[in-house]
Protein backbone atom coordinates (compact mmCIF):
# COMPACT_ATOMS: atom_id res chain seq x y z
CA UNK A 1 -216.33 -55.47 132.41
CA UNK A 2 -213.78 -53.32 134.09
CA UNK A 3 -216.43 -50.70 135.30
CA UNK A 4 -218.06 -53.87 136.78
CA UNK A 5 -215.01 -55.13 138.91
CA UNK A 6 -214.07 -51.72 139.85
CA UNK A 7 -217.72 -51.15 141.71
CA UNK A 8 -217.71 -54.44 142.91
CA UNK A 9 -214.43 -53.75 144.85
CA UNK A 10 -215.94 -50.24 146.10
CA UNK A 11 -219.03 -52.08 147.22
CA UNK A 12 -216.93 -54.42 149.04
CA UNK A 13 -214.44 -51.73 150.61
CA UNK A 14 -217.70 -49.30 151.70
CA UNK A 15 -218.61 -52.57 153.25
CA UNK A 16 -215.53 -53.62 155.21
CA UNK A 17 -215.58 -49.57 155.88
CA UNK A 18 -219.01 -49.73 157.27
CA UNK A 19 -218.58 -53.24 159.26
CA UNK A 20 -215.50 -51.27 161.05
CA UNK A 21 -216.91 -47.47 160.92
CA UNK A 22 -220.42 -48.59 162.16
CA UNK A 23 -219.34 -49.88 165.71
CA UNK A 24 -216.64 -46.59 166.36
CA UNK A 25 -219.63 -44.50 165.32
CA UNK A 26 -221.98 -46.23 167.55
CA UNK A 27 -218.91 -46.02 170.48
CA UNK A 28 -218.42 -42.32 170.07
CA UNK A 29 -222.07 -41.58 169.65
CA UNK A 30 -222.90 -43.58 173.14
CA UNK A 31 -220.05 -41.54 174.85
CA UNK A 32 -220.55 -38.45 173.05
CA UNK A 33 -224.49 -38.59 174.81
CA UNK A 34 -223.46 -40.07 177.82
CA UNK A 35 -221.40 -36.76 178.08
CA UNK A 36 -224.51 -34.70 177.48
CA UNK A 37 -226.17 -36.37 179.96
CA UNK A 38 -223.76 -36.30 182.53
CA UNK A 39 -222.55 -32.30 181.71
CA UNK A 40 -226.49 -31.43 181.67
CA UNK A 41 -226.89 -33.30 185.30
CA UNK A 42 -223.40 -31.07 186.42
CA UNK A 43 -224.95 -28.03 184.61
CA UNK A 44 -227.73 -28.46 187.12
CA UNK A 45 -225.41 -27.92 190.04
CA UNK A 46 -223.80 -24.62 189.35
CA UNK A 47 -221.45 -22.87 186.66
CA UNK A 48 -218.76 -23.29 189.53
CA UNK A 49 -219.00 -26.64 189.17
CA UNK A 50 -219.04 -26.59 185.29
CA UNK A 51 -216.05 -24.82 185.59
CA UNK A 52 -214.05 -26.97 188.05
CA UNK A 53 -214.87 -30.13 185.90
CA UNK A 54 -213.53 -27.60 183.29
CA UNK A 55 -210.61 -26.71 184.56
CA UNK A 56 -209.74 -30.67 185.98
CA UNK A 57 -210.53 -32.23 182.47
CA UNK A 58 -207.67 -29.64 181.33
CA UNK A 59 -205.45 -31.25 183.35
CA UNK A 60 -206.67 -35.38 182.73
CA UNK A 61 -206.86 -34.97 179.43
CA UNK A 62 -203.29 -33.99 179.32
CA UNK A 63 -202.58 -38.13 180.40
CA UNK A 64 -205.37 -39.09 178.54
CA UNK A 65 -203.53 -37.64 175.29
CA UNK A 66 -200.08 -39.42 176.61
CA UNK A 67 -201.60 -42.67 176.37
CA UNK A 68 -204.14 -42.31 173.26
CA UNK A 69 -201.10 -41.70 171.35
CA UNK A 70 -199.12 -44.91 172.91
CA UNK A 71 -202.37 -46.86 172.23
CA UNK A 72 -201.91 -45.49 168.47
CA UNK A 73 -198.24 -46.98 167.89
CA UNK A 74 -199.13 -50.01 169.38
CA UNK A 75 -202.54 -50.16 166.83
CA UNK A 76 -200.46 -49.35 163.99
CA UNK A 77 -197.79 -51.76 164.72
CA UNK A 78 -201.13 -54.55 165.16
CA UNK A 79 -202.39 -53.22 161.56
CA UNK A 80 -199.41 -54.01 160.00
CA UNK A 81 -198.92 -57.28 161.33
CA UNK A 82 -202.26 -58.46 161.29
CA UNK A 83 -202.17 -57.72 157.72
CA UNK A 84 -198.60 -59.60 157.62
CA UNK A 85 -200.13 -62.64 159.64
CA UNK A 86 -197.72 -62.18 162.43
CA UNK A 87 -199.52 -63.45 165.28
CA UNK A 88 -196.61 -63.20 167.74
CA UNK A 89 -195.87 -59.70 167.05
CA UNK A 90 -199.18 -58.71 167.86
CA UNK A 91 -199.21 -60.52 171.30
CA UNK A 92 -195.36 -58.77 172.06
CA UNK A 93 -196.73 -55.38 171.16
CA UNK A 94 -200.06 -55.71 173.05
CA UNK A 95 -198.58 -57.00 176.24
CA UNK A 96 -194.97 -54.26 176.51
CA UNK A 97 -197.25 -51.66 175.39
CA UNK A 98 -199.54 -52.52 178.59
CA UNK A 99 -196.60 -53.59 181.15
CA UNK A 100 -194.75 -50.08 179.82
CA UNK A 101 -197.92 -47.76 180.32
CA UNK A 102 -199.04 -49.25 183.34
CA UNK A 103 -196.12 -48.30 185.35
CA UNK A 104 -196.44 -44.63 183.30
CA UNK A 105 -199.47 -44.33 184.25
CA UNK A 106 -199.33 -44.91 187.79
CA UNK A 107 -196.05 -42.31 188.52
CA UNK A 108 -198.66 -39.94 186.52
CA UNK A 109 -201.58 -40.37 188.81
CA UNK A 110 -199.54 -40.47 192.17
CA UNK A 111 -198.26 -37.01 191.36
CA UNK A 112 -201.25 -35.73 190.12
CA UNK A 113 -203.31 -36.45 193.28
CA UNK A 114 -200.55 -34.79 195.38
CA UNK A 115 -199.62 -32.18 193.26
CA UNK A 116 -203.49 -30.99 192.41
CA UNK A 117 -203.46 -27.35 193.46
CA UNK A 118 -199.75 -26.91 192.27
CA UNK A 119 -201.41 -28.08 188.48
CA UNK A 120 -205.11 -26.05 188.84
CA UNK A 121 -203.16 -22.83 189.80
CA UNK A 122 -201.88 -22.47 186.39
CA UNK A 123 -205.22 -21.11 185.41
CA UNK A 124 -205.18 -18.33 188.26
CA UNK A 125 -208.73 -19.53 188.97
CA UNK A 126 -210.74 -18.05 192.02
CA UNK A 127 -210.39 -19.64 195.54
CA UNK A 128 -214.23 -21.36 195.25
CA UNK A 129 -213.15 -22.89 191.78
CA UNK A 130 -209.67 -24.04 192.57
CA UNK A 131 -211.02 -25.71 195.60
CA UNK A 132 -213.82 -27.50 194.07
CA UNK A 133 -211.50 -28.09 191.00
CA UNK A 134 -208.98 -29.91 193.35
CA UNK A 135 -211.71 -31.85 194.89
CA UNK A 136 -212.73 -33.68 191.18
CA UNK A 137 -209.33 -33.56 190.12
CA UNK A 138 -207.85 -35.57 192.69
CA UNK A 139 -211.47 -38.40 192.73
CA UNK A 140 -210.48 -38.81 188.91
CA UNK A 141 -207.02 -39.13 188.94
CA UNK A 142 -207.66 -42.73 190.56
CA UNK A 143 -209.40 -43.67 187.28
CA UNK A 144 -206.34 -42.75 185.09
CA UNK A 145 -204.82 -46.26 185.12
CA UNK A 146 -208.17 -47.85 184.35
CA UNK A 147 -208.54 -45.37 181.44
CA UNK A 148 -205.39 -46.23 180.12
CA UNK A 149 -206.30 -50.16 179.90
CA UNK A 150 -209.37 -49.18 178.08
CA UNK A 151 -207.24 -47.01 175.67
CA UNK A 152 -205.05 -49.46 174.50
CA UNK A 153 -207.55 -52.51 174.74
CA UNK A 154 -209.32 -50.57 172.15
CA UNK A 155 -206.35 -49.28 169.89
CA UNK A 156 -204.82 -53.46 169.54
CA UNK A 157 -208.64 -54.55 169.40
CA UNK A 158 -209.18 -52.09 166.19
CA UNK A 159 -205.46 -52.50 164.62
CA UNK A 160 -207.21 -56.08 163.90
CA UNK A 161 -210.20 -54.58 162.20
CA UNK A 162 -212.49 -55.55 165.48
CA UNK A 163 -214.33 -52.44 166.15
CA UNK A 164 -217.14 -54.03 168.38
CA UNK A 165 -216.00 -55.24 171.22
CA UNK A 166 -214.44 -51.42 172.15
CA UNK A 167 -217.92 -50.32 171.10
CA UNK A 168 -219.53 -52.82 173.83
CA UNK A 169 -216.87 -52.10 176.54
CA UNK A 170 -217.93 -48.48 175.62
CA UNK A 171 -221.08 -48.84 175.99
CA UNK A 172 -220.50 -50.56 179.39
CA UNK A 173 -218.87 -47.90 180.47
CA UNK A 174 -220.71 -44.71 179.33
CA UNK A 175 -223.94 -46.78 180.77
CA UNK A 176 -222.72 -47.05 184.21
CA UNK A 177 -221.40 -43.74 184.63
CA UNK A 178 -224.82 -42.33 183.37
CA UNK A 179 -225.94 -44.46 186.06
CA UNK A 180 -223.29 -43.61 188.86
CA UNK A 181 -224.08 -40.28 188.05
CA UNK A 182 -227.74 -40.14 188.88
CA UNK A 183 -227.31 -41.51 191.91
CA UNK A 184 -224.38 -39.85 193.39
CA UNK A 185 -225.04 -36.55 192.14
CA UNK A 186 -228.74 -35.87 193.20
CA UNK A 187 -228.54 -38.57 195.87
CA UNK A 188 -231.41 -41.06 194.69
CA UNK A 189 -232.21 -44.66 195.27
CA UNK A 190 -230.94 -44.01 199.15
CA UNK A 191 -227.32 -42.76 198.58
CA UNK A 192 -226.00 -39.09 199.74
CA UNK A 193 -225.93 -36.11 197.47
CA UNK A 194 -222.50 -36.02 196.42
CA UNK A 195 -222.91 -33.18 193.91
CA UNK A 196 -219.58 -32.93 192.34
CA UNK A 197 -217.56 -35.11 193.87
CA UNK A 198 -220.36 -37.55 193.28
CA UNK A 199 -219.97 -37.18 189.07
CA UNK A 200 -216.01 -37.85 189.83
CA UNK A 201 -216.75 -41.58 191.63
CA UNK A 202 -219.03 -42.42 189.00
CA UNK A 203 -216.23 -41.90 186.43
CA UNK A 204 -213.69 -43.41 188.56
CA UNK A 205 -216.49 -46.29 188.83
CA UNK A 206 -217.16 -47.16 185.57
CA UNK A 207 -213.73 -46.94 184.34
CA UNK A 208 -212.67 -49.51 186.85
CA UNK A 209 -215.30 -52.16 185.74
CA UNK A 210 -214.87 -51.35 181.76
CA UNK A 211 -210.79 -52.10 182.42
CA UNK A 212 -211.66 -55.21 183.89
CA UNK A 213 -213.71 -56.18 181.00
CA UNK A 214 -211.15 -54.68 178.52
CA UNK A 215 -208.19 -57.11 180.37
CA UNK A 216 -210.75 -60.00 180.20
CA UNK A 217 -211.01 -59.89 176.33
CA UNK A 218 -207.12 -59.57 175.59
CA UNK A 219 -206.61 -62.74 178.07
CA UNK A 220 -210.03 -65.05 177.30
CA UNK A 221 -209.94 -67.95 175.01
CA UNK A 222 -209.57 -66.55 171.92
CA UNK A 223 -208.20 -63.47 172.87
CA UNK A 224 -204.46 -61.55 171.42
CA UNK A 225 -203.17 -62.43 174.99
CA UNK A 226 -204.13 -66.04 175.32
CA UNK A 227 -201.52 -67.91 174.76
CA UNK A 228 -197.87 -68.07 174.32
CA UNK A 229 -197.26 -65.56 176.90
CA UNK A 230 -194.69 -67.76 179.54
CA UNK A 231 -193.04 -65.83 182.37
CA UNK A 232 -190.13 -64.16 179.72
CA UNK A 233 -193.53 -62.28 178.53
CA UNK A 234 -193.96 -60.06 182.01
CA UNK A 235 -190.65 -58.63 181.53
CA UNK A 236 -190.11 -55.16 180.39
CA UNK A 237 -188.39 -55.29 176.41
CA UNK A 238 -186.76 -51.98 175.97
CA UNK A 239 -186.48 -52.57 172.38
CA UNK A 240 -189.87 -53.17 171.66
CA UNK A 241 -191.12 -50.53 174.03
CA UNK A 242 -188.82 -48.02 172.07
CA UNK A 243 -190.55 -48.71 169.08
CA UNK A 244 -193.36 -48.32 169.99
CA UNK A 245 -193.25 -45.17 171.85
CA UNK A 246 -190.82 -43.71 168.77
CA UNK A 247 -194.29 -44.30 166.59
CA UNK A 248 -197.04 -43.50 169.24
CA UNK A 249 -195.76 -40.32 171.00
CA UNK A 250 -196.00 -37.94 168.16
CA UNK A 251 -199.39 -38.67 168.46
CA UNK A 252 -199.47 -38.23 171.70
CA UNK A 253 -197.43 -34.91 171.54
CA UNK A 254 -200.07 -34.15 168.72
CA UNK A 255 -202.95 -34.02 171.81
CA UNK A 256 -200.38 -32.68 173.76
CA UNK A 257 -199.91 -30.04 171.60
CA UNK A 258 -203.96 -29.88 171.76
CA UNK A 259 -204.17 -29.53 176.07
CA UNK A 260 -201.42 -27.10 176.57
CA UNK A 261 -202.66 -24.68 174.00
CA UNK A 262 -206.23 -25.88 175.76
CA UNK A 263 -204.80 -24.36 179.09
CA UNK A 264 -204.00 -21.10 177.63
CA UNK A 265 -206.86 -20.40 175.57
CA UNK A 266 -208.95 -21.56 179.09
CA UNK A 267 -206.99 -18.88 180.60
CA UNK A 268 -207.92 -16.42 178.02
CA UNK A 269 -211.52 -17.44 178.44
CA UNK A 270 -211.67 -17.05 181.83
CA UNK A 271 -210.57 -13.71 181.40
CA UNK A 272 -213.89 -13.20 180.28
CA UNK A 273 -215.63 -14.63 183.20
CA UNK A 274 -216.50 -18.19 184.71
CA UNK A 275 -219.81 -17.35 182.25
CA UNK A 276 -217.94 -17.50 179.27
CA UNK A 277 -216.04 -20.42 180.49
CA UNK A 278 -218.78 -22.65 181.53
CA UNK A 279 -220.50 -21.51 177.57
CA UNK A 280 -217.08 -22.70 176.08
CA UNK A 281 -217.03 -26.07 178.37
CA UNK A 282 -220.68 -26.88 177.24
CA UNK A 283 -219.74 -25.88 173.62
CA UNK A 284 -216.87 -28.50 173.32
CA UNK A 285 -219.28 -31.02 173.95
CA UNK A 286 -221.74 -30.08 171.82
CA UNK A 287 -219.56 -30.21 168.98
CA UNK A 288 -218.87 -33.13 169.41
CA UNK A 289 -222.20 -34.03 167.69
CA UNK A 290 -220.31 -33.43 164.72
CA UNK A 291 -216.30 -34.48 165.52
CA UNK A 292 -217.16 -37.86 167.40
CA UNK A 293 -219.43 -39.68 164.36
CA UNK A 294 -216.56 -38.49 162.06
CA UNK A 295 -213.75 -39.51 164.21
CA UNK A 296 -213.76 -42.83 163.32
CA UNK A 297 -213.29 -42.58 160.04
CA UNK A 298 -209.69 -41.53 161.11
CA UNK A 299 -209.30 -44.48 163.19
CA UNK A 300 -210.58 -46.72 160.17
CA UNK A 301 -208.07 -45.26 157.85
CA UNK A 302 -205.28 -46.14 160.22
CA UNK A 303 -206.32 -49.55 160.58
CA UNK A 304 -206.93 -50.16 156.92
CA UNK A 305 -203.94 -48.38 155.82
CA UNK A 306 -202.28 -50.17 157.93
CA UNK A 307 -203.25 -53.84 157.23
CA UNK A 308 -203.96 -53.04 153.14
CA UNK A 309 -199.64 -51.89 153.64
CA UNK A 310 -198.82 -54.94 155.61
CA UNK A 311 -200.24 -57.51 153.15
CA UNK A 312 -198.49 -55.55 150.45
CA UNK A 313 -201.50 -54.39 148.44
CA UNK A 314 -200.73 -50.69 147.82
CA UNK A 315 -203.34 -50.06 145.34
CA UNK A 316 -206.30 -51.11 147.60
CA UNK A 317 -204.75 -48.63 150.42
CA UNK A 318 -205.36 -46.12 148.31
CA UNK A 319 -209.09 -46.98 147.35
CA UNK A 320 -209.74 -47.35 151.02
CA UNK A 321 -208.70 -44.02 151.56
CA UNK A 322 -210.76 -42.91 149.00
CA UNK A 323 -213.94 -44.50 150.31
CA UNK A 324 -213.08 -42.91 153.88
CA UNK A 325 -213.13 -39.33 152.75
CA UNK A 326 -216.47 -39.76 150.87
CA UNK A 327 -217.86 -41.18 154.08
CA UNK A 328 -216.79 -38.72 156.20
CA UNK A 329 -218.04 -35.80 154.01
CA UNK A 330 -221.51 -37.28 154.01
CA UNK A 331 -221.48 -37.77 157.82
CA UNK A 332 -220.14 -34.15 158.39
CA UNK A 333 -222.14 -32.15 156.01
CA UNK A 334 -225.55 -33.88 158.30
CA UNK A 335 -223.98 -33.67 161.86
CA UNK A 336 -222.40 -30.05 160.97
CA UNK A 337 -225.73 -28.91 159.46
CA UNK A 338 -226.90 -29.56 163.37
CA UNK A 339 -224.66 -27.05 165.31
CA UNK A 340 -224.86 -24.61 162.32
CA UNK A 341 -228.67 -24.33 162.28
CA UNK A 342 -230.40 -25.73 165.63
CA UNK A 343 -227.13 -23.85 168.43
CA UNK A 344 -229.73 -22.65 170.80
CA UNK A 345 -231.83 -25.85 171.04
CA UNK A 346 -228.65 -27.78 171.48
CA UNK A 347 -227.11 -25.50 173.89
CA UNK A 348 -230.54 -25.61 175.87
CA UNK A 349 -230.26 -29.15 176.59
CA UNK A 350 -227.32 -28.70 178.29
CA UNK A 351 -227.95 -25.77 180.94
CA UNK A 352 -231.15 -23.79 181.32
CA UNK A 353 -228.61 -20.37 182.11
CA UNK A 354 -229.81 -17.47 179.44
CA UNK A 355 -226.40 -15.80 179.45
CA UNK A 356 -224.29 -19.17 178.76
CA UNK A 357 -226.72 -20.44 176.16
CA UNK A 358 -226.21 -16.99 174.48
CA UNK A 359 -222.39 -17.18 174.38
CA UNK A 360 -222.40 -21.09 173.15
CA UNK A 361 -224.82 -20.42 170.76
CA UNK A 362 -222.08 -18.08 168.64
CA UNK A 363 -219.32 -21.02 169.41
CA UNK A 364 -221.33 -23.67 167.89
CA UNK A 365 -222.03 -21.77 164.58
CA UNK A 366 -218.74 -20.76 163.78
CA UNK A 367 -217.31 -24.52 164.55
CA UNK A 368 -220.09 -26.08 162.59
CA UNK A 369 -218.16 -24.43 159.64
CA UNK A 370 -214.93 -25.90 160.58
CA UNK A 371 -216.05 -29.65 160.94
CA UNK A 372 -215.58 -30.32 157.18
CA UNK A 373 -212.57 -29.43 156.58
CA UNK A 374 -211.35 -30.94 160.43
CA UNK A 375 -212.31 -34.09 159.94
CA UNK A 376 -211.21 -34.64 156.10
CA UNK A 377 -208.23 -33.59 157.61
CA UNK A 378 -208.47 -36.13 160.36
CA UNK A 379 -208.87 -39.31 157.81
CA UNK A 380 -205.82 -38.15 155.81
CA UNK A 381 -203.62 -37.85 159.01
CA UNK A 382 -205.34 -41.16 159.64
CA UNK A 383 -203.67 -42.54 157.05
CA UNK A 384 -200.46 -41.12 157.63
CA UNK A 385 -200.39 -42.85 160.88
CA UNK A 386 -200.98 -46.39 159.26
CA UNK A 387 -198.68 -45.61 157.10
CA UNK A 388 -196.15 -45.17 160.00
CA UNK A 389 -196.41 -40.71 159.07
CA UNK A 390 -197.34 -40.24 162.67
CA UNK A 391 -195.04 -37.51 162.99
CA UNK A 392 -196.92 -35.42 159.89
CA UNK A 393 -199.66 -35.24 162.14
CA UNK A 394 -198.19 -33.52 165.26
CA UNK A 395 -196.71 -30.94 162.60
CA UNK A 396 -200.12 -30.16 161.31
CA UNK A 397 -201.43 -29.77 165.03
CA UNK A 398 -198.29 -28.08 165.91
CA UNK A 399 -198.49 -25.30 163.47
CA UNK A 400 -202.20 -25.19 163.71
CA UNK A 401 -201.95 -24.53 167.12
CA UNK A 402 -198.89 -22.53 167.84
CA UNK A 403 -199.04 -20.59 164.46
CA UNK A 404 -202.73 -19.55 164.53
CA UNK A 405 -205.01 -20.00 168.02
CA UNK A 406 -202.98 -19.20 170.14
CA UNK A 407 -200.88 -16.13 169.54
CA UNK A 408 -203.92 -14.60 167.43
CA UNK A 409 -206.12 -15.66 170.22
CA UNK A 410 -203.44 -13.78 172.92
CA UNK A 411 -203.65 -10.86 170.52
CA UNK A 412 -207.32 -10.42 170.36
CA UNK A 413 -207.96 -10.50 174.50
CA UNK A 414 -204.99 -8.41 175.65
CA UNK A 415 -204.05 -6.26 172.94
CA UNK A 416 -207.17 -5.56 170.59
CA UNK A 417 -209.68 -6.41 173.29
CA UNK A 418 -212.42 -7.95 170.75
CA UNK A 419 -215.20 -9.85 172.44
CA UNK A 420 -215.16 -13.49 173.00
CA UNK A 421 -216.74 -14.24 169.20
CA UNK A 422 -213.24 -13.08 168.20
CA UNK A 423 -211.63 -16.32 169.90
CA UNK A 424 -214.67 -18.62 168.36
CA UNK A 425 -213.00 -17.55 164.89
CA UNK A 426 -209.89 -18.12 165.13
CA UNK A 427 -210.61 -21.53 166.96
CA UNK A 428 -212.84 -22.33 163.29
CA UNK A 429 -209.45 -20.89 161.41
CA UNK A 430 -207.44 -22.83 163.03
CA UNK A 431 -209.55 -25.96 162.52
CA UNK A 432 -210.14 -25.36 158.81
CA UNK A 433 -206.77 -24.97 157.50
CA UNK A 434 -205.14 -28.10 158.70
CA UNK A 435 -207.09 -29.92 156.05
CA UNK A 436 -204.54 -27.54 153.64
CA UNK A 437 -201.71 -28.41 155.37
CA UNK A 438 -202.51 -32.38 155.95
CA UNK A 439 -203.21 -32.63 152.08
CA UNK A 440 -199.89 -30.37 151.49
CA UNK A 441 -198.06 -32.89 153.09
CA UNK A 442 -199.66 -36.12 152.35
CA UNK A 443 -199.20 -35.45 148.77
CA UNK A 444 -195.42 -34.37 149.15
CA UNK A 445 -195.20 -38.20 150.57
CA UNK A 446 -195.12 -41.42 149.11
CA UNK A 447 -196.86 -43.40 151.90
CA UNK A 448 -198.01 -46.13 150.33
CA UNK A 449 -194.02 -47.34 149.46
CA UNK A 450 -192.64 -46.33 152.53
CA UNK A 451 -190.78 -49.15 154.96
CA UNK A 452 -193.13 -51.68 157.13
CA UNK A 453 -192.97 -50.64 160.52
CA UNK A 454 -193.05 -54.45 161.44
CA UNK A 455 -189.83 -55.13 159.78
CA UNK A 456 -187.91 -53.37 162.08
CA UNK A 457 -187.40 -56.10 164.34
């Protein structure tokens, strides 16, 4: 009888899993090819311009990670009270966490545009790739606000268990700049050939319109933002804001952590040649055949964590968890088995250069190794996050980073002078033994007893 009840519960936590897993998969998946088709249109223009979207995403992604991170303390503080049925906490945190980032953001983008070349020249790039690098940088820093809407429309819309609607702003979004991008690019149905500066409005573009949609939802009808939300609601509550931020910038610093040892491995790279570059900038986004399916398994375990915590049932926190990790190890072991055994075909759908297929081929074999143990790693820091851990995460990152890729990566360009399949290594190293130090540390904790986050107040 007990054996019954027990798989009745798993059958009903793989489905909640699925109903929320389904639609991030589906997001990710959309992006992940709308990046292959819009990297295979910019692969068509020249490896310079690989590079200087390269070299310009380096420097975005840097404010992209800021705000993920805020958008992940304001979805854990959602989880909770969702689960508590605290309606008004979720409408405080949604609306400081926009009000606070929104005047972030925009100091962030002002100096960006100005400051463009002063940023780029960290990567001591040529004068052909800094320019064209300054030219996309500065189109796509107008889109950094709008990104940051989407970000945390999505992270409040999930802390609620509502996975869809991000997935159908998403699509929105990844749809239109497809589009954008095959007109301003090549120049068809009548417009100019914008080349790169072309794929830089498109994202700037569809950003724009997928905000507005994102601010529609929180404000419409039945919307988080809908009602009780009189004028004291528009003012700036340090308190809250502080809360949240104490809870969503270690995840942030955990990206952070992420781009700046980014910008010195890219300057390692490129001490190989713009060839070896544009292989490793078509490389990340193949692998993300594999890491983007998987990642929302991470995002599910926050959310479930998170609400399964704030309605007090620690047990079924821990048989979500459970569920997650099996998911995510059947998901891997089919997306992984892509990049380990079909590199070339993958890499040739992305540029039709000999010499850069050859090079991403070797990066997509070793990392197809290392997606296993990444992403099991990235549904137990999951978990740590709804369980209000988000600072075990940024350690794992931290010492993953700092303590293997890059000083070994340093070592093996300037002092040992291997060959670039040296660097692919330790990258796959690095990647494979957070999963140690993640499950080190998540079983040194007691999560599931551990404070509500919502109590604080």
């Amino acid at each position: 009888m007990s054996k019954n009840i027990s798989s009745n519960e798993n059958a009903i936590i793989r489905k909640k899993i699925l109903s929320m897993i389904l639609p991030i998969t589906m997001e990710n998946l959309l992006q992940m090819l709308a990046g292959f088709v819009s990297m295979a249109m910019i692969g068509r223009i020249s490896t310079i311009a690989i590079g200087s979207l390269g070299l310009s995403t380096r420097i975005t992604q840097i404010v992209w990670a800021l705000f993920k991170g805020i958008a992940t303390g304001a979805s854990v503080f959602v989880a909770q009270a969702y689960g508590a049925g605290n309606d008004e906490k979720m409408r405080k945190v949604t609306m400081q966490t926009l009000i606070s980032s929104l005047i972030l953001v925009l100091i962030l983008q002002q100096l960006i545009f100005w400051k463009a070349p002063f940023f780029l020249k960290i990567f001591n790039p040529r004068e052909a790739l800094l320019e064209n690098a300054t030219i996309h940088l500065r189109t796509v820093s107008w889109g950094l606000p709008f990104i940051t809407i989407i970000l945390i429309v999505a992270g409040v819309l999930q802390g609620t268990g509502n996975a869809k609607t991000p997935m159908q702003i998403a699509f929105i979004m990844n749809l239109l700049n497809v589009g954008f991008s095959y007109t301003l690019i090549f120049g068809n149905f009548g417009f100019k050939a914008m080349g790169l500066r072309g794929a830089a409005i498109s994202t700037v573009l569809s950003q724009a319109i997928a905000a507005i949609i994102g601010l529609w939802v929180l404000f419409s009808r039945d919307g988080i933002l809908s009602y009780s939300t009189g004028p004291n609601s528009l003012k700036l509550d340090k308190k809250e804001v502080a809360s949240i931020y104490r809870v969503g910038l270690p995840t942030s610093f955990e990206s952070i952590f992420w781009q700046i040892a980014a910008i010195i491995i890219t300057k390692v790279i490129l001490t190989y040649g713009e060839v070896a570059f544009a292989a490793y900038q078509l490389g990340l986004q193949a692998e993300s055949i594999s890491y983007m399916p998987a990642a929302g398994f991470g995002v599910a375990a926050t959310t479930f964590i998170g609400q399964t915590l704030g309605s007090g049932e620690k047990d079924l926190a821990k048989k979500y968890l459970r569920q997650l990790v099996i998911g995510t190890v059947v998901v891997t072991v089919f997306t992984a088995g892509i990049l380990i055994f079909f590199p070339e075909q993958v890499m040739r759908i992305l540029t039709d250069e000999g010499e850069v297929i050859k090079i991403g081929i070797g990066y997509l074999f070793v990392m197809g190794f290392a997606q296993l143990p990444l992403n099991i790693a990235g549904v137990i820091n999951g978990a740590l996050r709804g369980a209000g851990y988000t600072k075990v995460p940024m350690i794992v990152a931290g010492l993953g980073l700092w303590g293997i890729r890059v000083p070994l990566s340093l070592l093996m360009a300037y002092y040992f002078k291997k060959s670039i399949m040296a660097l692919w290594i330790i990258i796959g190293i690095d990647m494979s033994t957070r999963l140690i130090t993640s499950y080190v540390i998540y079983r040194s904790k007691d999560i599931y007893s551990g404070e509500l986050l919502i109590k604080d107040e």
